[in-house]
Protein backbone atom coordinates (compact mmCIF):
# COMPACT_ATOMS: atom_id res chain seq x y z
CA UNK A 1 69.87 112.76 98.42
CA UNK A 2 70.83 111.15 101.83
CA UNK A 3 70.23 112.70 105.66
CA UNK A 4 71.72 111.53 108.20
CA UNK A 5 69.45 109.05 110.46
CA UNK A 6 69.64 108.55 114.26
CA UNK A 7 69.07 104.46 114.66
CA UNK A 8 68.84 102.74 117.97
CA UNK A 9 71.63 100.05 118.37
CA UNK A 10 70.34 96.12 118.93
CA UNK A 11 72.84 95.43 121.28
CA UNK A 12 73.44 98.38 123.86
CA UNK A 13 70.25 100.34 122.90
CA UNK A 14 71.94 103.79 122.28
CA UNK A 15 71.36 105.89 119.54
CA UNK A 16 73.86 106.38 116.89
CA UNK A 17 73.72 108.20 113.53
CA UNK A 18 73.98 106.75 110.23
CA UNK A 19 75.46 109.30 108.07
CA UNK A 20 74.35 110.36 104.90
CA UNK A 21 78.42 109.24 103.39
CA UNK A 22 77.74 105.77 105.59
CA UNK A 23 74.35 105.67 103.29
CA UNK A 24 76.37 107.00 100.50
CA UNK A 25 78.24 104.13 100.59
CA UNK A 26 76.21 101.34 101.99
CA UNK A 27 74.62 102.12 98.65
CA UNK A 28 77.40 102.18 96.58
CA UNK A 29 78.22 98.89 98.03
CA UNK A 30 74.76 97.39 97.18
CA UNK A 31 73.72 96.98 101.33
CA UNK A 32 70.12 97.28 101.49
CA UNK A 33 69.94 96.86 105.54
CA UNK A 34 70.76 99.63 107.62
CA UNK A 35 73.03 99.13 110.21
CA UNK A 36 71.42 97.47 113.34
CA UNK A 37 74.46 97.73 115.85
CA UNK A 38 76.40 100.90 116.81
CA UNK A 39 79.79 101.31 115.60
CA UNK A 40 81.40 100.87 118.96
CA UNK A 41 79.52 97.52 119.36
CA UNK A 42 80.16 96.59 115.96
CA UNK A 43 84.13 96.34 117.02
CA UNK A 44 83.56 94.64 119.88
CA UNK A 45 81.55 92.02 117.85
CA UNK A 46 84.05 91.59 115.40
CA UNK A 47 86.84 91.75 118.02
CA UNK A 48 85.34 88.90 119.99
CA UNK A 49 84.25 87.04 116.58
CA UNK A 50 87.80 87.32 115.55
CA UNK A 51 86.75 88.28 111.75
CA UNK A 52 89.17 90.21 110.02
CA UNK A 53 91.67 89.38 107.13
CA UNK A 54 94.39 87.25 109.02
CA UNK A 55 91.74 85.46 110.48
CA UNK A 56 93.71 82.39 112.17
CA UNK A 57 96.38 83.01 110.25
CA UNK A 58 98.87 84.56 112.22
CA UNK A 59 99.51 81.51 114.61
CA UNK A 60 99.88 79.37 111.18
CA UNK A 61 103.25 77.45 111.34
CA UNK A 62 105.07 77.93 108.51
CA UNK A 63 107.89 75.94 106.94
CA UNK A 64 111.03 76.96 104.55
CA UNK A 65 111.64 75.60 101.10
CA UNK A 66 113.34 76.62 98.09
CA UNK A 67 111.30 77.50 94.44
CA UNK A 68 111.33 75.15 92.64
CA UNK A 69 111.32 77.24 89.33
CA UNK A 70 113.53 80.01 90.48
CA UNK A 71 115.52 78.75 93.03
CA UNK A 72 114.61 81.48 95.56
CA UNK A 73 113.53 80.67 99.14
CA UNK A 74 109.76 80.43 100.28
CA UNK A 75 107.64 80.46 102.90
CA UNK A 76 104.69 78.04 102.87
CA UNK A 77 101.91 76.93 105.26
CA UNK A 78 102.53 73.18 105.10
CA UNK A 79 105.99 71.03 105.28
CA UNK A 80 107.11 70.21 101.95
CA UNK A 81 107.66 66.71 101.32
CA UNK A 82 110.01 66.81 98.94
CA UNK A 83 107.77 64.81 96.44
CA UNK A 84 106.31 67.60 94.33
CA UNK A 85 107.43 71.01 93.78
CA UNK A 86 107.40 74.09 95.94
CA UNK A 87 106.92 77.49 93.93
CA UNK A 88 107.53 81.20 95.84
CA UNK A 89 105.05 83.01 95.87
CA UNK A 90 106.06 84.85 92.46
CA UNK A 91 106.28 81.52 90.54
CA UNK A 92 102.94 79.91 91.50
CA UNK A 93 100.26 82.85 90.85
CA UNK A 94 100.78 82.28 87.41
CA UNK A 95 100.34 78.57 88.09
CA UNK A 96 97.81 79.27 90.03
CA UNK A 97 93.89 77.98 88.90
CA UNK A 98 90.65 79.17 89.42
């Protein structure tokens, strides 16, 4: 059903190919643009961007603190007070609200 496609990158200008498995999925996914940027200048963009899944996270300070349902010790992203209750991370998904 797909063929691969040669498409000319916005950035750099080169060609690059957009599979028919990189269709494959793009559809799968629901994508209805193509690509506009290689794949070597797509890094680079979201190198520089910093996107990613830790983004700005792995500078975060974080603080010690004991559960307060379990007793077990936890790692959170702000100092705890001591005024409300600190869950580990196994305690407080079930807490948790969407």
């Amino acid at each position: 059903m797909f063929q691969d496609k040669t498409l000319s990158c916005k950035d750099c200008g080169n060609d690059f190919t957009f599979t028919a498995s990189e269709q494959e999925f793009f559809a799968e996914k629901g994508f209805t643009n193509e690509p506009g940027r290689c794949p070597a200048c797509r890094a680079a963009r979201k190198e520089q961007s910093g996107r990613g899944r830790n983004q700005g996270r792995s500078d975060r300070q974080m603080y010690t603190a004991v559960c307060h349902a379990c007793g077990k010790p936890a790692t959170v992203p702000f100092q705890p007070s001591g005024d409300k209750p600190v869950y580990c991370r196994d305690c407080f998904q079930p807490r948790r609200s969407y």
